[in-house]
C-alpha atoms as a PDB file:
ATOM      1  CA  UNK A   1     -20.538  11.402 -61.402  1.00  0.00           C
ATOM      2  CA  UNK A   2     -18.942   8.073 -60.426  1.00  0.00           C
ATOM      3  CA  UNK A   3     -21.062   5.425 -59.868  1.00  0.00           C
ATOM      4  CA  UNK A   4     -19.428   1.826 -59.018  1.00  0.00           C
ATOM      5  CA  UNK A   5     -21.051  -1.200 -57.743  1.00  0.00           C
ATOM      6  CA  UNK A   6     -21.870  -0.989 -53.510  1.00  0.00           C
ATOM      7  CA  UNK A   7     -22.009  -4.769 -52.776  1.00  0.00           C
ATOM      8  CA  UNK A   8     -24.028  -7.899 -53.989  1.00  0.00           C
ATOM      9  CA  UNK A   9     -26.879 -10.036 -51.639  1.00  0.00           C
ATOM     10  CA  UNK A  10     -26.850 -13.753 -52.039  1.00  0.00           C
ATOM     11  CA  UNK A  11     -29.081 -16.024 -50.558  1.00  0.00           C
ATOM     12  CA  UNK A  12     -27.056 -19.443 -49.845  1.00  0.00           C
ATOM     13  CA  UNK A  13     -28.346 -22.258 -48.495  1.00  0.00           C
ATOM     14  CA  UNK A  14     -24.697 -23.104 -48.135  1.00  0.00           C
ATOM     15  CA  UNK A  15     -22.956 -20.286 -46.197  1.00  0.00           C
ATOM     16  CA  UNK A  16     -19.802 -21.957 -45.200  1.00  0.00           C
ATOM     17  CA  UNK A  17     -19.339 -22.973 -48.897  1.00  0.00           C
ATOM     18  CA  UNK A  18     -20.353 -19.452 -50.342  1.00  0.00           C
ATOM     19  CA  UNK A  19     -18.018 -18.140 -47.317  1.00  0.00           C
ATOM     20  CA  UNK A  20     -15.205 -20.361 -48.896  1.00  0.00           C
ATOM     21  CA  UNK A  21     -15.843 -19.947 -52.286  1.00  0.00           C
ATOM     22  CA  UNK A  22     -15.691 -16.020 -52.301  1.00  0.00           C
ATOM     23  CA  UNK A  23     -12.547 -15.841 -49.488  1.00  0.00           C
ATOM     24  CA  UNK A  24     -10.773 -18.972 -51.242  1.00  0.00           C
ATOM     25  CA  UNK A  25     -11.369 -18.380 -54.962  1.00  0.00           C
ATOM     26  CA  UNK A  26     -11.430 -14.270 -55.164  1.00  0.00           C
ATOM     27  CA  UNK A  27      -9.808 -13.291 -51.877  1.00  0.00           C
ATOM     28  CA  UNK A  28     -12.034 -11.202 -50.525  1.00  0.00           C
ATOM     29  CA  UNK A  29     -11.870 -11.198 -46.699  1.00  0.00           C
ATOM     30  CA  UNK A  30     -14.532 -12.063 -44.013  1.00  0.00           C
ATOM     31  CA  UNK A  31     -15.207  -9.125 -41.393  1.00  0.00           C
ATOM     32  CA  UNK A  32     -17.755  -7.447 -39.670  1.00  0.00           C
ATOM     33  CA  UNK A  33     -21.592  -7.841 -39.730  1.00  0.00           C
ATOM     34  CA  UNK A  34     -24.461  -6.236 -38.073  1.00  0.00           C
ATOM     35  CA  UNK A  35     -27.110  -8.568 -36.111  1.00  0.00           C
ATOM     36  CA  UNK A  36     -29.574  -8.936 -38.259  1.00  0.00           C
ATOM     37  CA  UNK A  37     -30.649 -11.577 -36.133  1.00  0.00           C
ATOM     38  CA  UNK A  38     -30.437 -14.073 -38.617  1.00  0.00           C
ATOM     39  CA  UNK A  39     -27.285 -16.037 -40.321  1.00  0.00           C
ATOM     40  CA  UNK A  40     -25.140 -14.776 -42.652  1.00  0.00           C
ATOM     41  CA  UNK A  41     -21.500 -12.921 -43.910  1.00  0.00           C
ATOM     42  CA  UNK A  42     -19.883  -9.684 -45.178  1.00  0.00           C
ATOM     43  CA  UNK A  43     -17.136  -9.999 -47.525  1.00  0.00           C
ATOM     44  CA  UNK A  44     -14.936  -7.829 -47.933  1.00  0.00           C
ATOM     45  CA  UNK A  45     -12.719  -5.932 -50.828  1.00  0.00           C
ATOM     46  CA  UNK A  46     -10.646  -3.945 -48.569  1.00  0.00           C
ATOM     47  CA  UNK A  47     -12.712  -2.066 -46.543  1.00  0.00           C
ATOM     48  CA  UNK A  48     -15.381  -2.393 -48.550  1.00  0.00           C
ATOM     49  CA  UNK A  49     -18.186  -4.479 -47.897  1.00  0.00           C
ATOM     50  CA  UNK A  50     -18.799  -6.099 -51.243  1.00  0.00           C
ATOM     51  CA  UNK A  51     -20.682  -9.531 -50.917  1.00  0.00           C
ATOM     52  CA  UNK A  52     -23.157 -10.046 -48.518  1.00  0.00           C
ATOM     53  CA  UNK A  53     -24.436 -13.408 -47.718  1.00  0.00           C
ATOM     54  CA  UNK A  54     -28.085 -14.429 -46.203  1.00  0.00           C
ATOM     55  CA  UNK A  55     -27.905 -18.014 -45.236  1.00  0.00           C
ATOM     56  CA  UNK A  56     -31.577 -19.289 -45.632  1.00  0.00           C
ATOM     57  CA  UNK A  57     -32.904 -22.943 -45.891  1.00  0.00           C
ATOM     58  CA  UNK A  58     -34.556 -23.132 -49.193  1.00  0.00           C
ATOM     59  CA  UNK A  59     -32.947 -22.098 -52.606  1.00  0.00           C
ATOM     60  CA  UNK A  60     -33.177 -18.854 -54.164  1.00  0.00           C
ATOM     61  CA  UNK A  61     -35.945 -18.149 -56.693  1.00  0.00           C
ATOM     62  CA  UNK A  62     -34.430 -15.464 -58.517  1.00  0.00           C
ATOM     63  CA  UNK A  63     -30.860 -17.048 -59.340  1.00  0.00           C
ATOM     64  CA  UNK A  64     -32.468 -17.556 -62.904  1.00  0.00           C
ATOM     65  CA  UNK A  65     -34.300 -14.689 -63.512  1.00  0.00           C
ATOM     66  CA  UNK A  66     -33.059 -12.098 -61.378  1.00  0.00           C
ATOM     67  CA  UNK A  67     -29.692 -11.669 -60.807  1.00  0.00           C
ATOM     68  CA  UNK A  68     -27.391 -12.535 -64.465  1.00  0.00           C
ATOM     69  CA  UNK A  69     -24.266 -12.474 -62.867  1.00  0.00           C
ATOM     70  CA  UNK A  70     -21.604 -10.307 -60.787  1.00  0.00           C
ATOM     71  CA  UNK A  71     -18.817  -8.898 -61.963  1.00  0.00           C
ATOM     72  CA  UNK A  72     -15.300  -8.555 -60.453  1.00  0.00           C
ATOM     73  CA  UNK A  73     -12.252  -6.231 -61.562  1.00  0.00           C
ATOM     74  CA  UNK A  74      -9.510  -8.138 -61.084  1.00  0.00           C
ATOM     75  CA  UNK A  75      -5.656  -6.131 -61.341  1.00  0.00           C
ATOM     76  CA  UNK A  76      -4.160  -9.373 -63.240  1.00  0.00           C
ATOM     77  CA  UNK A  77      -7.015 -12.083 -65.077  1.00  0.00           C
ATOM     78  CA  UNK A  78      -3.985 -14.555 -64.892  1.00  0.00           C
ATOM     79  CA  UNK A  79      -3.521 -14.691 -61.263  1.00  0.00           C
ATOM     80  CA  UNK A  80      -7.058 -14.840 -60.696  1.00  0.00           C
ATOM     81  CA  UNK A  81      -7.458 -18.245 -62.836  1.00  0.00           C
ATOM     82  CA  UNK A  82      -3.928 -19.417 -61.708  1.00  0.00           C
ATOM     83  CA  UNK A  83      -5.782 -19.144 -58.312  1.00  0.00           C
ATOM     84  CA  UNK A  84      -8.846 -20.723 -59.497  1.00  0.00           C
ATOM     85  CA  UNK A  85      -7.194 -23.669 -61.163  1.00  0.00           C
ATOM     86  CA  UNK A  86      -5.502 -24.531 -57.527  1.00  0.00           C
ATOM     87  CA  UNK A  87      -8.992 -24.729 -56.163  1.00  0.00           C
ATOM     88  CA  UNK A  88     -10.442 -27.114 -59.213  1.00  0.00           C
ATOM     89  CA  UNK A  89     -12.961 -24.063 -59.846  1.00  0.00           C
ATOM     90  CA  UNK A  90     -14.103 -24.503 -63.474  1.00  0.00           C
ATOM     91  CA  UNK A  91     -14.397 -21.255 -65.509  1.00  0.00           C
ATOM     92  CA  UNK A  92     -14.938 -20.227 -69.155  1.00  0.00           C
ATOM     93  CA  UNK A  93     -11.982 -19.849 -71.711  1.00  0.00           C
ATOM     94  CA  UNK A  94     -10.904 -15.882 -71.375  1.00  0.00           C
ATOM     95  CA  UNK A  95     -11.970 -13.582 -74.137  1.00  0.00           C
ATOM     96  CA  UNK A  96     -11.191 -10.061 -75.142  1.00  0.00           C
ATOM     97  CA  UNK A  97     -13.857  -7.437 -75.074  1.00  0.00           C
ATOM     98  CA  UNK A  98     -13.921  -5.629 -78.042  1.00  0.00           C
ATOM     99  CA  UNK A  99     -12.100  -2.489 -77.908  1.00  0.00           C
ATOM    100  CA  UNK A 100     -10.262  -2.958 -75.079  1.00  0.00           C
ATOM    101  CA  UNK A 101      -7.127  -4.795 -73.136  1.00  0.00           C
ATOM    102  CA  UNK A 102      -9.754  -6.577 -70.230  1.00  0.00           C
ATOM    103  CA  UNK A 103     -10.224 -10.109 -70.667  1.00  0.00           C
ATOM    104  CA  UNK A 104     -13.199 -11.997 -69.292  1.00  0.00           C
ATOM    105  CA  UNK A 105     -14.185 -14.906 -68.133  1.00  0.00           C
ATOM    106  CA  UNK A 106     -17.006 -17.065 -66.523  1.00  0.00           C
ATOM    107  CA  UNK A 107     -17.688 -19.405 -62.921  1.00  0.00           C
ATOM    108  CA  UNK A 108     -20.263 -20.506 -60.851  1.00  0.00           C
ATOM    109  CA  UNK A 109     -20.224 -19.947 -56.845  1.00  0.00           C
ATOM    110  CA  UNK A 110     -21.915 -22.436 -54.935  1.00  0.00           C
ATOM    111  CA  UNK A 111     -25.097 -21.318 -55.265  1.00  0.00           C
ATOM    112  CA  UNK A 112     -25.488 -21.248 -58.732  1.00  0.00           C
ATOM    113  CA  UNK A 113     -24.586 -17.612 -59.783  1.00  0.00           C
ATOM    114  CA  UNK A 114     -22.680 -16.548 -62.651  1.00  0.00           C
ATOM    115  CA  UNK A 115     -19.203 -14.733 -61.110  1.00  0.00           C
ATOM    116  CA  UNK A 116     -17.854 -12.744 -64.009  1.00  0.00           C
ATOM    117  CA  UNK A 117     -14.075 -11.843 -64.036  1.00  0.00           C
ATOM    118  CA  UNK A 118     -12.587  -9.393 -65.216  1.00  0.00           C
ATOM    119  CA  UNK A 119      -9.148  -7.688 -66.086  1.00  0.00           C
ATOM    120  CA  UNK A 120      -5.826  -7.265 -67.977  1.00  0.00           C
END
């Protein structure tokens, strides 16, 4: 059985900055959304929706103990900083994991979260 991540929730009190950060920084893509009847975003990897976004007006509670971090696959780790670097987005140096040819490395989104990239 395959099993693979569905998508992420974030509360932001920041939603055109979390909007930004995720479009801008890892390329997803901002598309469709039910009404929920309140604010927020679906972004997209393909035509998947990966990150959803719930704008709210006071700051998460369970940034800290909650939620550690989410991970991304990238195809090619050095495109993803290159792209990173152009957009002053400070991340950790890139290390191997053991065993393997994926590289990882570290940022924070607006909000606080740990984004965890990953790839060749």
């Amino acid at each position: 059985m395959a099993i693979h991540i569905h998508h992420v929730n974030i509360r932001t009190k920041d939603l055109a900055g979390s909007i930004a950060f995720y479009t801008d920084a890892l390329g997803l893509t901002e598309g469709y959304r039910p009404d929920f009847g309140f604010p927020g975003a679906w972004l997209y990897d393909g035509a998947r929706a990966a990150v959803h976004l719930n704008e709210t007006t006071e700051a998460a509670e369970n940034v800290d103990n909650a939620m550690d971090h989410v991970a991304f696959a990238v195809d090619r780790l050095d495109d993803a900083l290159s792209r990173l670097d152009r957009l002053g987005v400070a991340y950790s140096r890139p290390r191997a994991i053991p065993g393997s040819d994926i590289r990882q490395c570290f940022a924070k989104d607006p909000n606080g979260v740990t984004i965890e990239l990953q790839g060749p």
